[in-house]
Structures are given as structure tokens and as C-alpha cells.
N, C-alpha and C. Protein backbone atom coordinates (compact mmCIF):
# COMPACT_ATOMS: atom_id res chain seq x y z
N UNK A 1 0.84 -1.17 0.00
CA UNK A 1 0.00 0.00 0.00
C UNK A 1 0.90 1.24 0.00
N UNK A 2 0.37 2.26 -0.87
CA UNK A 2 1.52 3.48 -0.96
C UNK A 2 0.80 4.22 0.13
N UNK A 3 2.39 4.97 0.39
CA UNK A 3 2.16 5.40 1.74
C UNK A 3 0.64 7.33 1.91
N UNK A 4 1.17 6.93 0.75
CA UNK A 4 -0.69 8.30 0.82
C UNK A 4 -1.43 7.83 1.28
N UNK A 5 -2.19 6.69 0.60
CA UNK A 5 -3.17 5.84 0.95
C UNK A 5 -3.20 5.24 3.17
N UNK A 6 -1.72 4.76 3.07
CA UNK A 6 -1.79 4.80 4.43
C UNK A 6 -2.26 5.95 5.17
N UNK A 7 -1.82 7.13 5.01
CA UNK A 7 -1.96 8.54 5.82
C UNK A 7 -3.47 8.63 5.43
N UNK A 8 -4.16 8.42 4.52
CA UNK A 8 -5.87 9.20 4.06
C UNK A 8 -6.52 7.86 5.11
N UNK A 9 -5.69 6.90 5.30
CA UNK A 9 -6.72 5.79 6.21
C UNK A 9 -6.32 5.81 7.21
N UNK A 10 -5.64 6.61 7.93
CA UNK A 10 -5.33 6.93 9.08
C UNK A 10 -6.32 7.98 9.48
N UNK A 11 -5.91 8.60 8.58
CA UNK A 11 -6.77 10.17 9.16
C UNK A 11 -8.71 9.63 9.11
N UNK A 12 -8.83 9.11 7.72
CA UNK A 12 -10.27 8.46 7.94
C UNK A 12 -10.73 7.59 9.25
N UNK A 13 -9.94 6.95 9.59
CA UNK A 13 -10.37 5.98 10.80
C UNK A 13 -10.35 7.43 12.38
N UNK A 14 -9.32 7.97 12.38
CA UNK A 14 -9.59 9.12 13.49
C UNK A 14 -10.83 9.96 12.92
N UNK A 15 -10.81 10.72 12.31
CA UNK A 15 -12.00 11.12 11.82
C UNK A 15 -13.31 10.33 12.11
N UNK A 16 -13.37 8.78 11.90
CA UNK A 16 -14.84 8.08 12.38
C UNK A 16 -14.97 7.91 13.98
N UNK A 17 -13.47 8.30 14.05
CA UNK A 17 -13.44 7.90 15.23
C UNK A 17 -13.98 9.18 16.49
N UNK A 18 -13.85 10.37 15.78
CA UNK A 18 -14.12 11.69 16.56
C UNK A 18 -15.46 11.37 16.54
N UNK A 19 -16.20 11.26 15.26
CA UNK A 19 -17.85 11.22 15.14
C UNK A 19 -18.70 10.56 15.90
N UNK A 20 -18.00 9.55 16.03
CA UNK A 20 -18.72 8.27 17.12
C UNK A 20 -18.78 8.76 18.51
N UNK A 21 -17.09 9.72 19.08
CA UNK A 21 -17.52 10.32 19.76
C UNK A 21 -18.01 10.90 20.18
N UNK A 22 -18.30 12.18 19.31
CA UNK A 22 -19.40 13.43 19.81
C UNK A 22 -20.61 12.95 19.26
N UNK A 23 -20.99 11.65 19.17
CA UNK A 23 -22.40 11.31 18.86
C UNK A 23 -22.83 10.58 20.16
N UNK A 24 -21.87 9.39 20.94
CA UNK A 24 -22.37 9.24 22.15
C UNK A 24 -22.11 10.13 23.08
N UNK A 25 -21.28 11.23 23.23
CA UNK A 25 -21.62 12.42 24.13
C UNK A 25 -23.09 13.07 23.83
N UNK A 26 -23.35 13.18 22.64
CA UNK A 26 -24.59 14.00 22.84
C UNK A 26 -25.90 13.18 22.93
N UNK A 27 -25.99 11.37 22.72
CA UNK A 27 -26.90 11.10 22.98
C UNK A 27 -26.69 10.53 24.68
N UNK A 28 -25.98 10.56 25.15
CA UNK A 28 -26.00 10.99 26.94
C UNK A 28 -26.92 11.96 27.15
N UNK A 29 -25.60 12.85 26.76
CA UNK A 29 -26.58 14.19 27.13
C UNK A 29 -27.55 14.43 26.53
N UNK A 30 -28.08 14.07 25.82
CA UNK A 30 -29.55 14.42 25.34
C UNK A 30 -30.38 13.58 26.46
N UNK A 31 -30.18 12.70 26.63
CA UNK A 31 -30.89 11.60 28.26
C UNK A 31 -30.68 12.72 29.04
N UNK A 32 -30.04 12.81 29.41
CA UNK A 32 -30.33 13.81 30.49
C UNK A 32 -31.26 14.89 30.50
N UNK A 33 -31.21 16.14 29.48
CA UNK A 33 -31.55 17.00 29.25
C UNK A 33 -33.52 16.47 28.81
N UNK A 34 -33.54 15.38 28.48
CA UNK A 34 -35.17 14.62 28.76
C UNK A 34 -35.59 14.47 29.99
N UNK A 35 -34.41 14.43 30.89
CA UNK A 35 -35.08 14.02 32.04
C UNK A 35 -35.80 15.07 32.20
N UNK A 36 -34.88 16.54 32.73
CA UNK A 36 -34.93 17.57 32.79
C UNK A 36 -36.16 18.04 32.20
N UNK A 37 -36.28 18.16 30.68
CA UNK A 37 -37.22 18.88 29.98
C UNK A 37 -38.74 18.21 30.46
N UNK A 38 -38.62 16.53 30.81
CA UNK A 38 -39.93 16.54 31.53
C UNK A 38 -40.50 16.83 32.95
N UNK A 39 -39.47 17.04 33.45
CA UNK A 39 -40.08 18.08 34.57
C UNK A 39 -40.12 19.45 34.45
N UNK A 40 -40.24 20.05 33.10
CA UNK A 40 -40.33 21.55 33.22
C UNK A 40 -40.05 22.22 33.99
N UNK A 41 -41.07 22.95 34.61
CA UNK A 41 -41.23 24.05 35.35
C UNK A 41 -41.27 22.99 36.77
N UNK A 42 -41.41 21.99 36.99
CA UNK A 42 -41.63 21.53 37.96
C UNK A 42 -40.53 20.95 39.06
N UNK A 43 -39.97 20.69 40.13
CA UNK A 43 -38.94 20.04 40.68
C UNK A 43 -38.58 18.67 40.26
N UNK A 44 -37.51 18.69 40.11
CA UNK A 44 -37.00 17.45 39.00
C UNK A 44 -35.63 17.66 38.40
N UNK A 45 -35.27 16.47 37.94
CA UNK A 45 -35.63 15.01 37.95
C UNK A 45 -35.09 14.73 39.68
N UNK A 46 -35.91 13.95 40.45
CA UNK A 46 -35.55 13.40 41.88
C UNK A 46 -35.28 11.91 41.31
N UNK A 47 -34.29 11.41 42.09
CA UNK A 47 -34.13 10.22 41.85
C UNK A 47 -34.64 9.13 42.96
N UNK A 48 -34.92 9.38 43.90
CA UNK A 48 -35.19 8.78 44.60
C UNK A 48 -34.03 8.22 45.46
N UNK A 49 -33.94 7.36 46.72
CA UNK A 49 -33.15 6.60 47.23
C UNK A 49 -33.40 4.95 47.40
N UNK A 50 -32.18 3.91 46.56
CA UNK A 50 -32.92 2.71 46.92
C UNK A 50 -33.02 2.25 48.18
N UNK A 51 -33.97 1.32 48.71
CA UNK A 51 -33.71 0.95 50.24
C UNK A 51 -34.29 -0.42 50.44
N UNK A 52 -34.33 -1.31 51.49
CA UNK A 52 -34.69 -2.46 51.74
C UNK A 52 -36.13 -2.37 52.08
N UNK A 53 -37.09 -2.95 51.12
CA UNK A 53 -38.33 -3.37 52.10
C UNK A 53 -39.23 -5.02 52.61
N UNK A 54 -39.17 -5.09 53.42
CA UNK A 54 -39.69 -6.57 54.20
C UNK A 54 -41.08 -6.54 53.55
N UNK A 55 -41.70 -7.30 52.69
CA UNK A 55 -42.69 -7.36 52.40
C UNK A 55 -44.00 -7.96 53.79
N UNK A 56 -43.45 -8.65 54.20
CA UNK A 56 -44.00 -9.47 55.33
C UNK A 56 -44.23 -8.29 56.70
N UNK A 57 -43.80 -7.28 56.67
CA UNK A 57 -44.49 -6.28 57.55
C UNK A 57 -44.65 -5.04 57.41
N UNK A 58 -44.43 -4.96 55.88
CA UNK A 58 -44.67 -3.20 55.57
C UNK A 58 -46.45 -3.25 55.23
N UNK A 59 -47.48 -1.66 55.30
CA UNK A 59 -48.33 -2.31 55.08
C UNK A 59 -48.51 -1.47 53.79
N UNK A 60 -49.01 -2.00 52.68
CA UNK A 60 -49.34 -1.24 51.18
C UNK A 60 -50.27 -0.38 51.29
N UNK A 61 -50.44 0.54 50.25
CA UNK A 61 -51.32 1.69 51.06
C UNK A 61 -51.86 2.04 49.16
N UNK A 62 -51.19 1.38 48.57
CA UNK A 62 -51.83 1.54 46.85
C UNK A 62 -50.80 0.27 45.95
N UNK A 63 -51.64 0.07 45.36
CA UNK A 63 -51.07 -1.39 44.33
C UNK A 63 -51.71 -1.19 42.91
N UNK A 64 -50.87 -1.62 42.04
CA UNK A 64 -51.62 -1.63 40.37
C UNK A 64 -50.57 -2.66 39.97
N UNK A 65 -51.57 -3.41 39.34
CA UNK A 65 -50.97 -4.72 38.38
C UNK A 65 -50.44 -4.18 37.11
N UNK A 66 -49.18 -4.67 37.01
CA UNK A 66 -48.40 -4.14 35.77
C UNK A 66 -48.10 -5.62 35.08
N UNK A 67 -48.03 -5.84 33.79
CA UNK A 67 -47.50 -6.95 33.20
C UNK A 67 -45.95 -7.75 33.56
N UNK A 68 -46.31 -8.94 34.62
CA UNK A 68 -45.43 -9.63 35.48
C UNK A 68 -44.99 -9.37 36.54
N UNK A 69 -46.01 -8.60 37.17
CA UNK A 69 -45.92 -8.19 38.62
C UNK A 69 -46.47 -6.95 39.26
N UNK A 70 -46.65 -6.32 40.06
CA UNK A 70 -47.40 -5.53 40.47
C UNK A 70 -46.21 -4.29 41.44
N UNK A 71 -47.00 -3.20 41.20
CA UNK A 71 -46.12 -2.46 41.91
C UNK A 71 -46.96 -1.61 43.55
N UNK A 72 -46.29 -1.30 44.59
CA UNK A 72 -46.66 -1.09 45.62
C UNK A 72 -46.22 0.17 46.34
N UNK A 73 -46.88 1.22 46.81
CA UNK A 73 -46.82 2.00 47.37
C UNK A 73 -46.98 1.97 49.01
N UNK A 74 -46.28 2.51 49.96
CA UNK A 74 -46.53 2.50 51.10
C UNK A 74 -46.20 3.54 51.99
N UNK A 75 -46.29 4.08 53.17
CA UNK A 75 -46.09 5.09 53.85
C UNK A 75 -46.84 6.62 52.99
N UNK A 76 -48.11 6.69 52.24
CA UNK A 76 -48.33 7.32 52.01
C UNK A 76 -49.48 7.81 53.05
N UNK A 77 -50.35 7.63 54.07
CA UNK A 77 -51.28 8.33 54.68
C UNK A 77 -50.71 9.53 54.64
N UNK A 78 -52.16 10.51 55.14
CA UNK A 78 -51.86 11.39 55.69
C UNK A 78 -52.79 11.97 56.68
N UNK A 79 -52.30 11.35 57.84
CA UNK A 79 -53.32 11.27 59.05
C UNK A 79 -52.64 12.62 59.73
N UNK A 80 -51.43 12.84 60.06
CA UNK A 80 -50.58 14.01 60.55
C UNK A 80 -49.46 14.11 60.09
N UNK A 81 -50.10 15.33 59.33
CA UNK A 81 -48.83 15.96 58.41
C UNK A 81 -47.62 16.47 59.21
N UNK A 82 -47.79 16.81 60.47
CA UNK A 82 -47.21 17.69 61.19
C UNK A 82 -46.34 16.92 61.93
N UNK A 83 -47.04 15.78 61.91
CA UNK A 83 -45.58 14.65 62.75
C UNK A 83 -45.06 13.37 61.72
N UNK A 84 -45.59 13.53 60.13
CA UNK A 84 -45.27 12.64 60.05
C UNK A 84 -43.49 12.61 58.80
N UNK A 85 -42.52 11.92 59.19
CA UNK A 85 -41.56 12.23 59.02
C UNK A 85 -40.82 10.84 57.93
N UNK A 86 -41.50 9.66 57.99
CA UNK A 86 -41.50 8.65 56.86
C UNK A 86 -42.01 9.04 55.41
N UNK A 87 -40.80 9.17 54.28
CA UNK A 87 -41.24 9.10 53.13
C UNK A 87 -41.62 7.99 52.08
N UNK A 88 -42.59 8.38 51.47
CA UNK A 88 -43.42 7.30 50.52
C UNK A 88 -42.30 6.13 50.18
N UNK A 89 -42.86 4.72 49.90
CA UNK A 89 -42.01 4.37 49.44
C UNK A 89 -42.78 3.21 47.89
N UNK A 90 -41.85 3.46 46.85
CA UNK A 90 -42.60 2.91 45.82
C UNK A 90 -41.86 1.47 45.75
N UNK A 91 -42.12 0.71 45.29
CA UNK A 91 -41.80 -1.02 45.27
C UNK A 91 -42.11 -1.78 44.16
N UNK A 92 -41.53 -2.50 43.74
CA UNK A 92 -41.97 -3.68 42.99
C UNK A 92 -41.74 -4.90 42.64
N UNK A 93 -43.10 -5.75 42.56
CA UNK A 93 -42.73 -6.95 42.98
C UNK A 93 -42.72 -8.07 41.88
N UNK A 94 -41.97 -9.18 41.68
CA UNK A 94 -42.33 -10.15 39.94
C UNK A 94 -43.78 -10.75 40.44
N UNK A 95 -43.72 -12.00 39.30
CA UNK A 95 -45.03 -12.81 39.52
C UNK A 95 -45.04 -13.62 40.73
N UNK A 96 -43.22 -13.95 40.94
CA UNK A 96 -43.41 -14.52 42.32
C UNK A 96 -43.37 -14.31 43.56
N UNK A 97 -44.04 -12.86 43.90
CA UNK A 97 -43.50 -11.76 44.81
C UNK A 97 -42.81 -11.97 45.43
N UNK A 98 -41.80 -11.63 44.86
CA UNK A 98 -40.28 -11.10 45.17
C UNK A 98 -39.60 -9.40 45.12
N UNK A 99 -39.17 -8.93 45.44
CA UNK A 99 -38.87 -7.67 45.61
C UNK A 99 -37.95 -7.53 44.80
N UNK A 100 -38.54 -6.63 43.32
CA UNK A 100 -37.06 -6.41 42.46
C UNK A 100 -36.64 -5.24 42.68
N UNK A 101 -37.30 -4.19 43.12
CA UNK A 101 -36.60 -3.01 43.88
C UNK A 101 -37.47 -2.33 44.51
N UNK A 102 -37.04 -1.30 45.37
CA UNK A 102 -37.44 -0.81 46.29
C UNK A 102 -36.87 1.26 46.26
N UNK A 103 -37.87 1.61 46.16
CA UNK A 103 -36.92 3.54 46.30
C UNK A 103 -37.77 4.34 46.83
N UNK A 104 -37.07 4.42 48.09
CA UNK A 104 -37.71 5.74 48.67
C UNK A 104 -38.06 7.30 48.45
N UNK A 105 -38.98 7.39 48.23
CA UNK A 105 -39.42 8.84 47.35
C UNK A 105 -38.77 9.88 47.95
N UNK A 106 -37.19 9.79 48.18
CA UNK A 106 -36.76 11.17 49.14
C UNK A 106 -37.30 12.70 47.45
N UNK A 107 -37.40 13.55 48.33
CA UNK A 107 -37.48 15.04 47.70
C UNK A 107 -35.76 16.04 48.12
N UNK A 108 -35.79 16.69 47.84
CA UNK A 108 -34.90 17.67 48.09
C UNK A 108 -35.47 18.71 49.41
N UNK A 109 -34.88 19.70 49.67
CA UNK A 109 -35.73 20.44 50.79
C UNK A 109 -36.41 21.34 50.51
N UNK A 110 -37.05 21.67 48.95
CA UNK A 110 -37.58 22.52 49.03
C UNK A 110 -38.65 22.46 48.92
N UNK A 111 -39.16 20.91 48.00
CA UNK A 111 -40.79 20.44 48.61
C UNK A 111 -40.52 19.18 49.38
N UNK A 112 -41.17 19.37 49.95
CA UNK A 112 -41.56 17.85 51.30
C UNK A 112 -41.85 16.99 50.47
N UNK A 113 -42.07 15.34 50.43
CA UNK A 113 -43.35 14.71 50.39
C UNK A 113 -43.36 14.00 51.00
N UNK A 114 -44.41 13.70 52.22
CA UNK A 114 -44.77 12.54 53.14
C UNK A 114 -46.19 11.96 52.79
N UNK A 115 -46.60 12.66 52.38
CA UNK A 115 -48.11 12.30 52.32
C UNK A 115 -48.43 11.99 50.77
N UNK A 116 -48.87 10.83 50.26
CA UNK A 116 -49.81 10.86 48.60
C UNK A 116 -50.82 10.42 49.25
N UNK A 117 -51.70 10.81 48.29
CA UNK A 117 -53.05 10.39 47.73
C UNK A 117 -53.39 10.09 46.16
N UNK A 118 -54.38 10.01 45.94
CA UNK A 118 -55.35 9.92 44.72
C UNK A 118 -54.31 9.19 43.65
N UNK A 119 -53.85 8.27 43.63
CA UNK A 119 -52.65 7.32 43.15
C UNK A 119 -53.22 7.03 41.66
N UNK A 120 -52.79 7.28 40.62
CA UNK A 120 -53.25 6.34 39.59
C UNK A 120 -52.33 6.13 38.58
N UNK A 121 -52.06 4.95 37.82
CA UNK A 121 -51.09 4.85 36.61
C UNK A 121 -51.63 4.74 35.09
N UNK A 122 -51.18 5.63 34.95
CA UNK A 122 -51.36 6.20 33.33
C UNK A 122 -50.30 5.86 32.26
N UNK A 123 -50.54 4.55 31.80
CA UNK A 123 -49.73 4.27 30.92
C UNK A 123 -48.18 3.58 31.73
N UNK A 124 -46.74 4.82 31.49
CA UNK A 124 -46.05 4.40 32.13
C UNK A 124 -45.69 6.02 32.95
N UNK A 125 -46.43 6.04 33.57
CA UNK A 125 -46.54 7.21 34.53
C UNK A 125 -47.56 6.96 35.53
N UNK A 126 -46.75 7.37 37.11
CA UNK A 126 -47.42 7.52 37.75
C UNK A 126 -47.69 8.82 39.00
N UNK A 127 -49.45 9.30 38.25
CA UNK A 127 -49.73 10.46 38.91
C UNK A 127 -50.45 10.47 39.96
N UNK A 128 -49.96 11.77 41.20
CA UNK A 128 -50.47 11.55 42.25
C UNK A 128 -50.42 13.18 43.20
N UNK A 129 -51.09 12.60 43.90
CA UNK A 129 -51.17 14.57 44.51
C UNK A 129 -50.17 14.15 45.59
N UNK A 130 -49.32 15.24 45.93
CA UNK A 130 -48.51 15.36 46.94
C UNK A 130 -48.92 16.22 48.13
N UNK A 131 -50.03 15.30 49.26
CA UNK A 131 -50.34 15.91 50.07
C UNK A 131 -49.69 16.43 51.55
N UNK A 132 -48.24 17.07 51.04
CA UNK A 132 -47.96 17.15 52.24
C UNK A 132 -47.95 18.94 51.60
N UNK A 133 -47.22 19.03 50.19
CA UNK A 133 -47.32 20.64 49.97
C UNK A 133 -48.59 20.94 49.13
N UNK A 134 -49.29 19.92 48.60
CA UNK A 134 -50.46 20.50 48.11
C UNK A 134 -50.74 20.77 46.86
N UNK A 135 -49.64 19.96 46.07
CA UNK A 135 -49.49 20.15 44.94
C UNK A 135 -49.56 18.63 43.97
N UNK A 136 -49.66 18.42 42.93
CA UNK A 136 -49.06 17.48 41.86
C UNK A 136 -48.20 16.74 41.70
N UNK A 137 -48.16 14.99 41.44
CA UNK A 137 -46.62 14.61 40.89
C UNK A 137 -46.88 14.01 40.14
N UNK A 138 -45.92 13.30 39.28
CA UNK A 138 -45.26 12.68 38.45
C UNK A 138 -44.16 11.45 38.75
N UNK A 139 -44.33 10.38 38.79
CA UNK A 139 -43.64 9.52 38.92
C UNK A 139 -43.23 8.63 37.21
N UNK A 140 -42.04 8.84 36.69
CA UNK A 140 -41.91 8.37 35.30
C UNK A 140 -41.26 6.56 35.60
N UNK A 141 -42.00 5.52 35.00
CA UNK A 141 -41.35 4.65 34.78
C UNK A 141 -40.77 4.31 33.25
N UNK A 142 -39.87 3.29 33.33
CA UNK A 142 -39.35 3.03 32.13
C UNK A 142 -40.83 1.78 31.64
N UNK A 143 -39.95 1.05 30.05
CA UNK A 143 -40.83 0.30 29.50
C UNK A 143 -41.18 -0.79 30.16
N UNK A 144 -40.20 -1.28 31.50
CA UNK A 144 -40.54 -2.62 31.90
C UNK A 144 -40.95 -2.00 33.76
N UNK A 145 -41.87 -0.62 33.65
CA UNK A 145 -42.25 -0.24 35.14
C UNK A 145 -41.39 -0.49 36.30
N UNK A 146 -40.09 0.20 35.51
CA UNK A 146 -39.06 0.48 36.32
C UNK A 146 -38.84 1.60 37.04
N UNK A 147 -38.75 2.04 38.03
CA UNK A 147 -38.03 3.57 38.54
C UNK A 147 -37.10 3.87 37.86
N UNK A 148 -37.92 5.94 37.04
CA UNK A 148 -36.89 6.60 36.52
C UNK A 148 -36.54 7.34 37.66
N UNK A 149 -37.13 8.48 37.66
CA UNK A 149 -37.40 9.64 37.91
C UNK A 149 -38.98 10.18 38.67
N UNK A 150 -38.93 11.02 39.45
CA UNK A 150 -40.29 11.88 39.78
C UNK A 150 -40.00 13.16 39.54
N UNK A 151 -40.61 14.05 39.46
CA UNK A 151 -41.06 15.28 39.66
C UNK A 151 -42.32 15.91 40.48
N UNK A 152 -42.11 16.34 40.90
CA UNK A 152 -42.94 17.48 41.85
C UNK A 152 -43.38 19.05 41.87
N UNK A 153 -44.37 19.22 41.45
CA UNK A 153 -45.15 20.37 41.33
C UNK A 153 -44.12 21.63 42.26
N UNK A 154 -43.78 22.73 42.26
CA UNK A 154 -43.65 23.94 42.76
C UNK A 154 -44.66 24.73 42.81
N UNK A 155 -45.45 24.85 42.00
CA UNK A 155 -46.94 25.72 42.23
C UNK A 155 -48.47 25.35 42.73
């Protein structure tokens, strides 16, 4: 091979090689910047914290059957807002209830949430009022009703 040809396939292979790069940098960052853009105006993206839950003595407080298992909400009352200091926790379980994960709905400090209500899943979202500030959420799952992300109302 004459040596031009070597140097134009050198430079071609770096060259594919830059592209590939700034194509998975920006489809990262484009994930991200989705997370973001679906919480708008709203607090977000929260990730939650994972944590251990004992199925055998937590008590469920909302459930919806999802295809191969069901998912579970708990610590949502809201009997006293004023003392109550346990945050929600979302769960889910296979067909053979088993616990494939577990995440505690922590917030940041600028909205609370201890308290849900009015629970419902829409598709692969799950919406719910956040009755501790009085506002709206958003809980996003992936395609297999996985924990993404929540968001939380500011207004």
C-alpha cells in the first residue's frame, strides 16, 4: 500500500473515530436534558433513594398490576402531616412476589413529600397529589415499570 493511501486511512479511521464520539456524548446528554425537559417548570428530575423493604411487615397503602408483577406503594397516609416524618415508598414486585426493587421517594428540601393520595397509573406514569405541599406529581417509569425519575409540582 503506498504510503498516501496509508496517511488518508489513518486520518479516515480518526476522523470516524471523533464522530462516534461526539455522537455518544450528545446522545447521553440528550438523556439527560429529557429528564430535565420533563419536569419543566416543575422540581425534578428526583431520583429517589434505593432501600430495603420486608414485604412481610410493611403495610401497602396503593397497588396496580403491571405486566409480570405488580407495583406497591406504602407510607403514604396522611393522618398528621405535622408529625409525620416517613417518606413514601414505591416497590416492585415479579409474579413470584419477590422484591425487584425498592426507592424511597426522598425530595430535596424545598418540597416535602410525606403524604400521597389519589394514586393512579397512566400508561407508564405515575400520577399523584402530593399531600404534604399540596401540589401534583409525576412519577416516570421506564418500558418494563421500572423507577426513573419523579417530579414534583412547585406551584
Amino acid at each position: 500500500m503506498k504510503p498516501a493511501y496509508t496517511k488518508i486511512s489513518i486520518v479516515l479511521v480518526l476522523i470516524a473515530g471523533l464522530i462516534t464520539a461526539v455522537a455518544i456524548y450528545f446522545y447521553y446528554d440528550n438523556k439527560k436534558f429529557s429528564m430535565k425537559a420533563d419536569c419543566g417548570m416543575e422540581n425534578g428530575p428526583l431520583l429517589g433513594r434505593k432501600t430495603f423493604v420486608d414485604i412481610e411487615t410493611v403495610i401497602v397503602d396503593e397497588s396496580f398490576k403491571i405486566p409480570g408483577g405488580k407495583l406497591f406503594i406504602c407510607n403514604t397516609p396522611a393522618k398528621d402531616l405535622e408529625l409525620d416524618s416517613l417518606a413514601p415508598v414505591l416497590f416492585k414486585l415479579d409474579s413470584n412476589d419477590h422484591v425487584v426493587w425498592a426507592v424511597e421517594l426522598k425530595s430535596n428540601n424545598e418540597i416535602d413529600l410525606f403524604a400521597m393520595e389519589d394514586c393512579r397509573l397512566n400508561g407508564h406514569e405515575l400520577h399523584f397529589f402530593n399531600s404534604t405541599q399540596f401540589e401534583p406529581g409525576v412519577i416516570y417509569l421506564d418500558e418494563n415499570f421500572d423507577f426513573k425519575y419523579m417530579c414534583l409540582s412547585m406551584f
